[in-house]
Protein backbone atom coordinates (compact mmCIF):
# COMPACT_ATOMS: atom_id res chain seq x y z
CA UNK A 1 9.04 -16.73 33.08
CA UNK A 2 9.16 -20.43 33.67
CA UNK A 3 6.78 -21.29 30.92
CA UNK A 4 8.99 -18.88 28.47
CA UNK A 5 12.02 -20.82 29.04
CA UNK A 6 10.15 -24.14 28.32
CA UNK A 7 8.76 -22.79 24.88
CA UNK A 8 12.30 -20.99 24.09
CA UNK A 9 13.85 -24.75 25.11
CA UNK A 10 11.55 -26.05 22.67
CA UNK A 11 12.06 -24.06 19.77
CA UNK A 12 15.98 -24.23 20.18
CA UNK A 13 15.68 -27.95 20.53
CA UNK A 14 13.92 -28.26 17.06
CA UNK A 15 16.58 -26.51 15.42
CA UNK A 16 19.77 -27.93 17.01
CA UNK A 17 18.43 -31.47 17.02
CA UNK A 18 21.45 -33.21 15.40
CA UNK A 19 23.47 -32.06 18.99
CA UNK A 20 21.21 -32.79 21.12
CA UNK A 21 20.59 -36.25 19.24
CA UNK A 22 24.26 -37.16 20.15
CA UNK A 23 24.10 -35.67 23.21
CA UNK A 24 21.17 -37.77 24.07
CA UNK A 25 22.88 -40.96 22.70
CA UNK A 26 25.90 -40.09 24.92
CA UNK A 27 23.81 -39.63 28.23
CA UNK A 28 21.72 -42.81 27.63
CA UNK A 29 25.13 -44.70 26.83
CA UNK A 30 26.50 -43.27 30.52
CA UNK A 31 23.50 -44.15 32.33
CA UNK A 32 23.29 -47.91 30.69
CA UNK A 33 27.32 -47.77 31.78
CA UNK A 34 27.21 -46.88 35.05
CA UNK A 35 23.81 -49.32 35.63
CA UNK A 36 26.05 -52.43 33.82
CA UNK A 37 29.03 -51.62 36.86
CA UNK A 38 26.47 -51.25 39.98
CA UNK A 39 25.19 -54.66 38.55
CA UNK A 40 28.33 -56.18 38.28
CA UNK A 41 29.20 -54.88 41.82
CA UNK A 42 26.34 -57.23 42.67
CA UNK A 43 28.03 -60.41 41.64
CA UNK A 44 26.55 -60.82 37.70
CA UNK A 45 28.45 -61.68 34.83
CA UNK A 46 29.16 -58.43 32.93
CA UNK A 47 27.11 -59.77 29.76
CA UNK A 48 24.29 -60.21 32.13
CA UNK A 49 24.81 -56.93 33.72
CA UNK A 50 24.63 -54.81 30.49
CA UNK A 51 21.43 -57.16 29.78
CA UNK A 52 19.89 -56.63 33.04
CA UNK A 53 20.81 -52.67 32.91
CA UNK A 54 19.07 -52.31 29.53
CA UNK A 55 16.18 -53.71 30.69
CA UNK A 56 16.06 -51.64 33.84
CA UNK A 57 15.27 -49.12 31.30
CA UNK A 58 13.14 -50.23 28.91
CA UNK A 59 13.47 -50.33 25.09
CA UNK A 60 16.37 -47.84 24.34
CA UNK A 61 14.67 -46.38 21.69
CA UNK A 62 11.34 -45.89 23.32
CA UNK A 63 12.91 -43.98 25.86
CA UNK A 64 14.80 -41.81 23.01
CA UNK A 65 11.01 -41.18 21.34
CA UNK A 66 9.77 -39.81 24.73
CA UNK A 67 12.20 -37.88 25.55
CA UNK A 68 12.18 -36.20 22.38
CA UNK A 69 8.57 -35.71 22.60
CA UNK A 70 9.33 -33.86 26.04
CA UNK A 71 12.18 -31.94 24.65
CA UNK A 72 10.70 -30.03 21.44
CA UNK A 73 7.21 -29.95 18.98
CA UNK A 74 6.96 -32.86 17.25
CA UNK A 75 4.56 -31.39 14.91
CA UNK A 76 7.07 -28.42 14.18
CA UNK A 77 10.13 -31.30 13.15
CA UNK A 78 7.40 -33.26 10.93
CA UNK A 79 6.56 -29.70 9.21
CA UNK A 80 10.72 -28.65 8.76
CA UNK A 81 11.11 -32.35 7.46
CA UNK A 82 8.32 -32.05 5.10
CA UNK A 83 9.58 -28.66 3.62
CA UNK A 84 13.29 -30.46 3.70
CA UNK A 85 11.52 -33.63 1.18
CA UNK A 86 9.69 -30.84 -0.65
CA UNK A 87 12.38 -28.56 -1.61
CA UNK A 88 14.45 -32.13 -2.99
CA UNK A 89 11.50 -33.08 -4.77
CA UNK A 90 11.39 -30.01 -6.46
CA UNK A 91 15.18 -29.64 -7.23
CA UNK A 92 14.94 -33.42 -8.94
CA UNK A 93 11.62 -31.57 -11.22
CA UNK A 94 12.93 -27.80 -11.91
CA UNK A 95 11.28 -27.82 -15.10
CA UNK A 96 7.91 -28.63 -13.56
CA UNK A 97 8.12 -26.23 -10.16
CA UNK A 98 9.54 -23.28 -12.82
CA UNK A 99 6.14 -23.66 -14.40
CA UNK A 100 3.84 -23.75 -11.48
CA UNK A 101 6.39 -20.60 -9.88
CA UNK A 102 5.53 -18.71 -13.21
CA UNK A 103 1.70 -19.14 -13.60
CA UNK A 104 1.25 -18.68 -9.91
CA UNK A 105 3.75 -15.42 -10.23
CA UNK A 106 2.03 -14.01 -12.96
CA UNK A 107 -1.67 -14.34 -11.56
CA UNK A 108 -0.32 -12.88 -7.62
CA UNK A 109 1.54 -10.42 -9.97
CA UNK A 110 -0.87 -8.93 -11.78
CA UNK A 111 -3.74 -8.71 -9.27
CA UNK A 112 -1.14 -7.04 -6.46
CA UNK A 113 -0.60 -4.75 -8.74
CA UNK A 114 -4.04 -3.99 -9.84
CA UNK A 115 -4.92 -4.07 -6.37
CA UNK A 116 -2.18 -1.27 -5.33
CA UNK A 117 -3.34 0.90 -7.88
CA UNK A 118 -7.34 0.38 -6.57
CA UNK A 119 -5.79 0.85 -3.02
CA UNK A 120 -4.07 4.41 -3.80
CA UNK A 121 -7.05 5.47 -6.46
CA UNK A 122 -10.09 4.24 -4.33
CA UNK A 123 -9.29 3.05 -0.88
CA UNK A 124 -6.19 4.88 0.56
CA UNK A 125 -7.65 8.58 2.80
CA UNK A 126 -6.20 11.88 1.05
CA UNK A 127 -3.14 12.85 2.80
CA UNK A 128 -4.52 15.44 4.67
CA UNK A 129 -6.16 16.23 7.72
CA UNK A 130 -9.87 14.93 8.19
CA UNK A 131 -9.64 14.50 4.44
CA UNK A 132 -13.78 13.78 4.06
CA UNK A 133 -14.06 17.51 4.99
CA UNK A 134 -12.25 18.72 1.89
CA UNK A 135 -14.29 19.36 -1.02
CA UNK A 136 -14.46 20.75 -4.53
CA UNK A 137 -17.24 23.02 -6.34
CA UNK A 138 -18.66 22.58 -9.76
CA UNK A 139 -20.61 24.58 -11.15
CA UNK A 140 -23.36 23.46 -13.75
CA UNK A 141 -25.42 25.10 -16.19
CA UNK A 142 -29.06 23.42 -16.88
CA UNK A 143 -29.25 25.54 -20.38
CA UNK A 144 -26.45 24.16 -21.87
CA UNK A 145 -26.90 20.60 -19.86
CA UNK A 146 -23.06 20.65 -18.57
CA UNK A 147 -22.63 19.06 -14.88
CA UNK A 148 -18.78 20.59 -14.22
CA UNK A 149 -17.57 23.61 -14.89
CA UNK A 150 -15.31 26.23 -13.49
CA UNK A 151 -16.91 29.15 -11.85
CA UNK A 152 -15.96 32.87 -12.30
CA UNK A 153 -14.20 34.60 -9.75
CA UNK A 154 -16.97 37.27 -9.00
CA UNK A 155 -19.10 33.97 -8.02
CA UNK A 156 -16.27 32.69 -5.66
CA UNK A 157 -16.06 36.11 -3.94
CA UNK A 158 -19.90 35.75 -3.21
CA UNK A 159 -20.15 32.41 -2.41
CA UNK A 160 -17.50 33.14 -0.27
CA UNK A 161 -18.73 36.21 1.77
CA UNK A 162 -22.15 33.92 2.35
CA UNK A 163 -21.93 30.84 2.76
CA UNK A 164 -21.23 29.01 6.12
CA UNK A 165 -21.17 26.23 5.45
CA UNK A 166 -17.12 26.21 5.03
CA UNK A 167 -14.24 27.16 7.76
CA UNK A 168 -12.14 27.76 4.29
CA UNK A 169 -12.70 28.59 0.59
CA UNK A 170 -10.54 28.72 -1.95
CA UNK A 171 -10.10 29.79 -5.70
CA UNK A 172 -7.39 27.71 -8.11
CA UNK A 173 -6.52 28.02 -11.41
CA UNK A 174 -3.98 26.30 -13.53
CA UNK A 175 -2.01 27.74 -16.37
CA UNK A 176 1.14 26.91 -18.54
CA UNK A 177 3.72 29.01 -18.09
CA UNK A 178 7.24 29.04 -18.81
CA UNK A 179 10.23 28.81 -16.39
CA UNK A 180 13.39 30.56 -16.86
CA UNK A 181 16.43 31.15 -13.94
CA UNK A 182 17.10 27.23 -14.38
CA UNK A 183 19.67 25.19 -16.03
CA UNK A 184 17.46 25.79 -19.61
CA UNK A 185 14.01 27.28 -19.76
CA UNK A 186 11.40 24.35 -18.37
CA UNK A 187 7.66 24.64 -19.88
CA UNK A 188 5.61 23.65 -16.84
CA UNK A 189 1.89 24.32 -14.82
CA UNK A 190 1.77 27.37 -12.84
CA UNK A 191 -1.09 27.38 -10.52
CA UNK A 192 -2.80 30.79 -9.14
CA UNK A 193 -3.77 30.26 -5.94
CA UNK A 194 -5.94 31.65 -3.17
CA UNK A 195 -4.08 32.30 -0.13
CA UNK A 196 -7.08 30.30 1.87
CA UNK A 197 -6.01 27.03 -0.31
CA UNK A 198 -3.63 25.87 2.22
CA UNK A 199 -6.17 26.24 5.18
CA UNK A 200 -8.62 24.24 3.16
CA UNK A 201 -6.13 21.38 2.64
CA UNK A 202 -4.74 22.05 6.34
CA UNK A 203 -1.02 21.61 5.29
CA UNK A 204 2.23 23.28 6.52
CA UNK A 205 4.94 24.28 3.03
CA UNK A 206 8.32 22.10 3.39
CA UNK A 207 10.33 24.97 3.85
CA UNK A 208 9.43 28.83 4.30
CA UNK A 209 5.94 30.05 4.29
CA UNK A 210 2.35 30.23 2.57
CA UNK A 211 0.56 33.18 0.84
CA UNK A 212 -0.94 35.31 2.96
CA UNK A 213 -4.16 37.48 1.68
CA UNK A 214 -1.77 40.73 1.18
CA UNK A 215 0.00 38.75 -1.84
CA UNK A 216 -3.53 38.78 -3.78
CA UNK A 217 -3.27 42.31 -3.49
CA UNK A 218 -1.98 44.33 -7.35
CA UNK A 219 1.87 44.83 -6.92
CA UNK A 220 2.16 42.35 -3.70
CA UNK A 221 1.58 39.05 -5.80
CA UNK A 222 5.11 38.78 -7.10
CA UNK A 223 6.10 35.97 -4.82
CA UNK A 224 6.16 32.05 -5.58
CA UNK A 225 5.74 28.78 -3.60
CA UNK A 226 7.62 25.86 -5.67
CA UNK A 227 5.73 22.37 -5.83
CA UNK A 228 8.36 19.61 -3.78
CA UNK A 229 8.27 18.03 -7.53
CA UNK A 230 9.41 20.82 -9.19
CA UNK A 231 11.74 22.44 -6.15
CA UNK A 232 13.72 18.64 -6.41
CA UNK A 233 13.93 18.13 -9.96
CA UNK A 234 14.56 21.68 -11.54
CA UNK A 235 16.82 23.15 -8.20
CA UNK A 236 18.10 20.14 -6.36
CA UNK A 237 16.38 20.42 -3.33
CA UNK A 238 18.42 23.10 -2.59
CA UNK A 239 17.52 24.72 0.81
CA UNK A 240 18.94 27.84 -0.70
CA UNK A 241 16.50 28.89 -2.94
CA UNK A 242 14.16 30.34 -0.80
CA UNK A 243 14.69 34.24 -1.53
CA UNK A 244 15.62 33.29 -5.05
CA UNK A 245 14.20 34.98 -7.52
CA UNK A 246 12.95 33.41 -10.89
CA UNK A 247 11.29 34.20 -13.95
CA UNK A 248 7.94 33.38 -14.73
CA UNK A 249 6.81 34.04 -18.65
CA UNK A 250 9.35 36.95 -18.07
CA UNK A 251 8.20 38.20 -14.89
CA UNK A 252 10.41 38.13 -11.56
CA UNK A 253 8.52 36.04 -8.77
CA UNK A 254 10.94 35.52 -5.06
CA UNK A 255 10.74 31.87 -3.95
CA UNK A 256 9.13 32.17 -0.44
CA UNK A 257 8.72 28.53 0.44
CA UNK A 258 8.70 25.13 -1.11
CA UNK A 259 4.58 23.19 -0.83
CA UNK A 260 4.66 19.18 -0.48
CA UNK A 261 2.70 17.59 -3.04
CA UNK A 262 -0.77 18.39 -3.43
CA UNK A 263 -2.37 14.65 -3.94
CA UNK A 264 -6.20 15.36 -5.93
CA UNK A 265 -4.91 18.72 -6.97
CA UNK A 266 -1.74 18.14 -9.15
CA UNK A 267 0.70 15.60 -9.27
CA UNK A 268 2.79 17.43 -11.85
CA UNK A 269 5.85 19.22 -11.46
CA UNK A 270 4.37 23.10 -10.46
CA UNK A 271 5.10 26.41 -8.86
CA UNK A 272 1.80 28.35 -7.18
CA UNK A 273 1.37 31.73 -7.65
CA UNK A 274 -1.12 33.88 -5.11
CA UNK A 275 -4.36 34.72 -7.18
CA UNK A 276 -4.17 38.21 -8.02
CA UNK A 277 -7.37 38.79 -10.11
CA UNK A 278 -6.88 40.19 -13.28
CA UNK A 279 -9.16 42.62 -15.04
CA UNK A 280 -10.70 39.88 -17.02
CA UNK A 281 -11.47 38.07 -13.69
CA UNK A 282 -13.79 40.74 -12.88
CA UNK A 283 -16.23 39.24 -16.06
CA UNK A 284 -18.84 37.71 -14.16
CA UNK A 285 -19.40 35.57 -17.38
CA UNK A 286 -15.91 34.32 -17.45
CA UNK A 287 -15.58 31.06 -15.86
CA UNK A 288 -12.01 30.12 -15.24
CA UNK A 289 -11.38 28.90 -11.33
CA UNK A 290 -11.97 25.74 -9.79
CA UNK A 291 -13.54 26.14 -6.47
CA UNK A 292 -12.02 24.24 -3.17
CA UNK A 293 -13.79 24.07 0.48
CA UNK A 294 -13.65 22.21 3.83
CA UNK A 295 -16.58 21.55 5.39
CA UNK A 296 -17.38 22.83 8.99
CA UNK A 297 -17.31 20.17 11.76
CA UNK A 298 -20.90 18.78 11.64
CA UNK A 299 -22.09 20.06 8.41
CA UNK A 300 -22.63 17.41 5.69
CA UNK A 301 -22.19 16.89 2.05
CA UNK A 302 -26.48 17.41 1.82
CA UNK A 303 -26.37 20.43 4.06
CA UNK A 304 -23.47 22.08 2.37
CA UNK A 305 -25.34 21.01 -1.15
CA UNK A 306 -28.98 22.65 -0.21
CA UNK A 307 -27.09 26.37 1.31
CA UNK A 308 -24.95 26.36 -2.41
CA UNK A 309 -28.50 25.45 -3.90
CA UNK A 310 -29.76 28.63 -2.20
CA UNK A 311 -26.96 31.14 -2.81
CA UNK A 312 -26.72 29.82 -6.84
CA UNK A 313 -30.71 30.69 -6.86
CA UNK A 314 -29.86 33.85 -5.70
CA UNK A 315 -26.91 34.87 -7.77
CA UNK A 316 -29.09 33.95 -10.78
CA UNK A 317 -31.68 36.10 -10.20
CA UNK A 318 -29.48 38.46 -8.89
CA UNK A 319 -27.54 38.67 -12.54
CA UNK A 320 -29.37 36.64 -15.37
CA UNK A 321 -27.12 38.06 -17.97
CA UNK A 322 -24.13 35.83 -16.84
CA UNK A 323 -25.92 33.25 -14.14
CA UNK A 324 -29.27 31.85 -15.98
CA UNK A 325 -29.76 28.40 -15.41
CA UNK A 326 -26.10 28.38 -13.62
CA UNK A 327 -26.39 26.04 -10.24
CA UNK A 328 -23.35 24.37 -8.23
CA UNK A 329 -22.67 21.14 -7.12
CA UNK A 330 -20.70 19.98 -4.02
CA UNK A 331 -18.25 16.77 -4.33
CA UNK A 332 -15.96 15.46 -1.75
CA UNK A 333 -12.45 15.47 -2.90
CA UNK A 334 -11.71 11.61 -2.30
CA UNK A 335 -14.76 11.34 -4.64
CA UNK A 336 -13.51 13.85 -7.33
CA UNK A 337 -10.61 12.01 -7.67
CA UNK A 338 -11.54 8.65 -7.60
CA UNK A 339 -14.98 8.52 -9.16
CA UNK A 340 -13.44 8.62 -12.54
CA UNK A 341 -11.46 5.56 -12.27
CA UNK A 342 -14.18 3.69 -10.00
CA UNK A 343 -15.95 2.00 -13.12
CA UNK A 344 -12.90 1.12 -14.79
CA UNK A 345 -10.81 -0.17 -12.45
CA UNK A 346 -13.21 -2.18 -11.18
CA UNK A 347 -13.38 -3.75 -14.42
CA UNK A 348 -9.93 -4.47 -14.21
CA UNK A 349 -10.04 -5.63 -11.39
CA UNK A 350 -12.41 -8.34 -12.15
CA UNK A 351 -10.18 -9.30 -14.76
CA UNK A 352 -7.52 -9.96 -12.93
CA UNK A 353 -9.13 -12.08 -10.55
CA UNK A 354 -10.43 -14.19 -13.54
CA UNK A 355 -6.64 -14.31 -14.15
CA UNK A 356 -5.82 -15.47 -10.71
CA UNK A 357 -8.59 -17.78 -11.26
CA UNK A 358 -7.32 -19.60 -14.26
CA UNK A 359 -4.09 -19.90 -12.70
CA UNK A 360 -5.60 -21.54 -9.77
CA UNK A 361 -7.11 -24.24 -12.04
CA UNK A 362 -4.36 -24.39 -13.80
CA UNK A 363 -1.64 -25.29 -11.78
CA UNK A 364 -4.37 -27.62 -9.62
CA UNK A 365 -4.86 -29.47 -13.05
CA UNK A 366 -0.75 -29.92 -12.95
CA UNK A 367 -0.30 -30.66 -9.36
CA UNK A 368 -3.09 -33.27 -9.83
CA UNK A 369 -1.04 -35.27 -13.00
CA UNK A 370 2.04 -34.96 -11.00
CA UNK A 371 -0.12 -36.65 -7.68
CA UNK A 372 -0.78 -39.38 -10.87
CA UNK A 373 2.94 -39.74 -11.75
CA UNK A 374 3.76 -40.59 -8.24
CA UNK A 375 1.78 -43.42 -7.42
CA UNK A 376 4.93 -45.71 -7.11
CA UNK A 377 6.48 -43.27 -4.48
CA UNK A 378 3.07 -42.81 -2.62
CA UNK A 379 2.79 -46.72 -2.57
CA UNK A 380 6.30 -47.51 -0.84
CA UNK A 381 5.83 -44.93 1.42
CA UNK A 382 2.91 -46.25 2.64
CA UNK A 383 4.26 -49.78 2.23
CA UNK A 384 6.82 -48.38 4.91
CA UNK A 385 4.12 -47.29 7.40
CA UNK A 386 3.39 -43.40 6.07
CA UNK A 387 -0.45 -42.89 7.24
CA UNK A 388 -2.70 -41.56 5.09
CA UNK A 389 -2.48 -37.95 6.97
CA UNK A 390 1.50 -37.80 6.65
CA UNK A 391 1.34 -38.33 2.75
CA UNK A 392 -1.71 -35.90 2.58
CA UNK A 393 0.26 -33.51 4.63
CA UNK A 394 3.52 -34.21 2.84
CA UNK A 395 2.02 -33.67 -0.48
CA UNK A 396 -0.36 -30.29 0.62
CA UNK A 397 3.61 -28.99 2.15
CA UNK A 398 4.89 -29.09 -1.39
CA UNK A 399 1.67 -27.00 -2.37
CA UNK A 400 2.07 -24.37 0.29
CA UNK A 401 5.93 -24.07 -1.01
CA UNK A 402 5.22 -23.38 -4.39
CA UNK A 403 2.85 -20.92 -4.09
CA UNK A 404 4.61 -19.18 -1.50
CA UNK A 405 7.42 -19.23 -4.32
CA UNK A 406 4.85 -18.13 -6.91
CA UNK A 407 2.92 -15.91 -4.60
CA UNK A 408 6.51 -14.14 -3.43
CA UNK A 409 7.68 -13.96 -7.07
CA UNK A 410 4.41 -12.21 -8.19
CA UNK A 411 4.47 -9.82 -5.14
CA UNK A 412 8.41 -9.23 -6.05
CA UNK A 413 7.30 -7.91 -9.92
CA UNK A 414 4.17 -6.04 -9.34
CA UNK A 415 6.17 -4.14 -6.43
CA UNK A 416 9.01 -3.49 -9.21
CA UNK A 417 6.44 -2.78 -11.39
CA UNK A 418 4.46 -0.66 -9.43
CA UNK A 419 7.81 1.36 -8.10
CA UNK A 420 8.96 2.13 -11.23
């Protein structure tokens, strides 16, 4: 506790050092005072008596140096009065410090932004629960040389009574629908949905309930989940409409909860459907669902990869007519998502820290002439007694204060930017 009231003396001392300064003046005034009497007690002259009582204690302001030393940093009132000089320098040059803000703002700028958008695409975990475990099946076809395509339901059904691989697999498939029971009629993405899609993702709906496996039943699928995008911008956010009912291409569906937003699956505004097949999903040959899993605990992309290897071998000789040359291949969602971008954005961002680069330079080549331009000033200064290491360190303060105005400007846009 002791040495925390000595540091919090120090700090405060820095800061109200004006006060203290006269307060220190007025103590050292008493003390010389009351020193000049005693003497004068003792039979001097009262002009020898101040003169005997200042040197009793020393050079006045000696003593005022050391006790100032004891009272705060030193260090800390040399950096405050070297940001003071700094910021007057650069109000008497605001045509030079507008152009060092504005190259340094738009090189910080542009690579925090570019490096927000590789932190979200690339870096940044799914939100979901142990999102490495969540993955997405392609299937490919070695005849035709295609690496991603949807599979057909019959295949999910399989793949789903055999593997084991997965604690959840689930069957998606998007379609544009229209929306009616709103304001006006909204053309939007409907998405048919297995009820197991929210155990594979491992997420709760906002309000009310998921699908269960009776809604994929004929006659028991007539029931809706809105997206949180579409639920806020087309009703409001109204708690209300759960129990609502609303048409869907002309059918009735009843609201029965309201699904946060699926990140890696849709970031448009949607409503989810359960996924009643259809006669045409019974066409082993018809290839129209994307395929979602999560991983058991312990199993691994490779194993999960070699059992799909098996059970694709055996489909296809199981039914050549629809599966010859048909395989599967198992990505991890974070991957699916990103590894489009990966290439490009990497690109860009090596662009933008060329940028960044040629600002550096830049504004270095400027600070450097201005150095040039104030030889005079840099001469008295040291003509007054200014070491080498205070004009270094007065001149590398100014440095530090523009780019944290540059770097703070930059960070300011590419958040706006980024936001909006």
């Amino acid at each position: 506790m002791v040495g925390l009231r000595v540091l919090w003396s120090r700090l405060v001392a820095v800061f109200r050092r004006p006060r203290l300064e006269r307060e220190l003046e007025e103590e050292l005034a008493f003390h010389l005072t009351m020193q000049a009497e005693e003497n004068q007690r003792r039979g001097m002259s009262p002009a020898d008596a101040e003169a005997a009582a200042r040197r009793s204690f020393g050079g006045g302001q000696q003593m005022q140096e050391n006790y100032r030393d004891q009272r705060g940093w030193w260090w800390l009132e040399t950096a405050l009065q070297d940001l003071r000089y700094g910021a007057r320098v650069l109000r008497r040059s605001p045509g030079f410090a507008a152009v060092i803000v504005l190259t340094l703002a738009l090189g910080a700028g542009v690579n925090t932004l570019i490096f927000s958008i590789v932190h979200r695409v690339l870096l940044r975990p799914l939100p979901y629960p142990d999102p490495n475990q969540v993955v997405m099946i392609w299937e490919n076809d070695r005849l035709r040389g295609t690496d991603r395509e949807r599979a057909s339901y019959p295949d999910f059904l399989d793949i789903r009574a055999e593997a084991r691989s997965f604690t959840a697999l689930a069957a998606h498939q998007p379609l544009d629908v229209t929306l009616t029971g709103t304001a006006e009629p909204v053309r939007l993405t409907a998405h048919r949905a297995s009820a197991a899609l929210f155990d594979v993702l491992r997420i709760q709906p906002l309000l009310g309930r998921a699908f269960t496996v009776e809604h994929e039943k004929p006659g028991q699928d007539n029931v809706t989940i809105l997206g949180e995008n579409a639920w806020r911008t087309f009703f409001g956010g109204d708690p209300a409409v759960l129990g609502r009912t609303i048409l869907v291409d002309g059918r009735g569906f009843t609201v029965i909860g309201v699904a946060p937003s699926l990140e890696g699956i849709t970031t448009q505004e949607e409503l989810w459907v359960p996924y009643s097949p259809t006669p045409r999903d019974k066409f082993r040959g018809v290839h129209n669902v994307r395929l979602w899993g999560r991983l058991k605990p312990g199993v691994d992309l490779p194993a999960a990869q070699a059992e799909m290897d098996t059970l694709m071998r055996r489909l296809e000789s199981a039914y050549p007519a629809d599966n010859q040359g048909r395989g599967a291949r198992v990505i991890a969602l974070h991957e699916e998502v990103a590894g489009s971008f990966r290439p490009r954005l990497r690109i860009v961002q090596g662009a933008a820290l060329l940028l960044l680069l040629m600002a550096c330079v830049n504004v270095a080549s400027l600070l450097t002439a201005r150095a040039a331009a104030r030889q005079k000033e840099i001469a008295v200064r040291a003509a007054l007694g200014a070491s080498r290491s205070r004009v270094a360190r007065q001149l590398l303060t100014e440095a530090a204060l523009l780019a944290a105005l540059g770097g703070s400007a930059g960070i300011a846009v590419a958040a706006a930017w980024f936001d909006g």
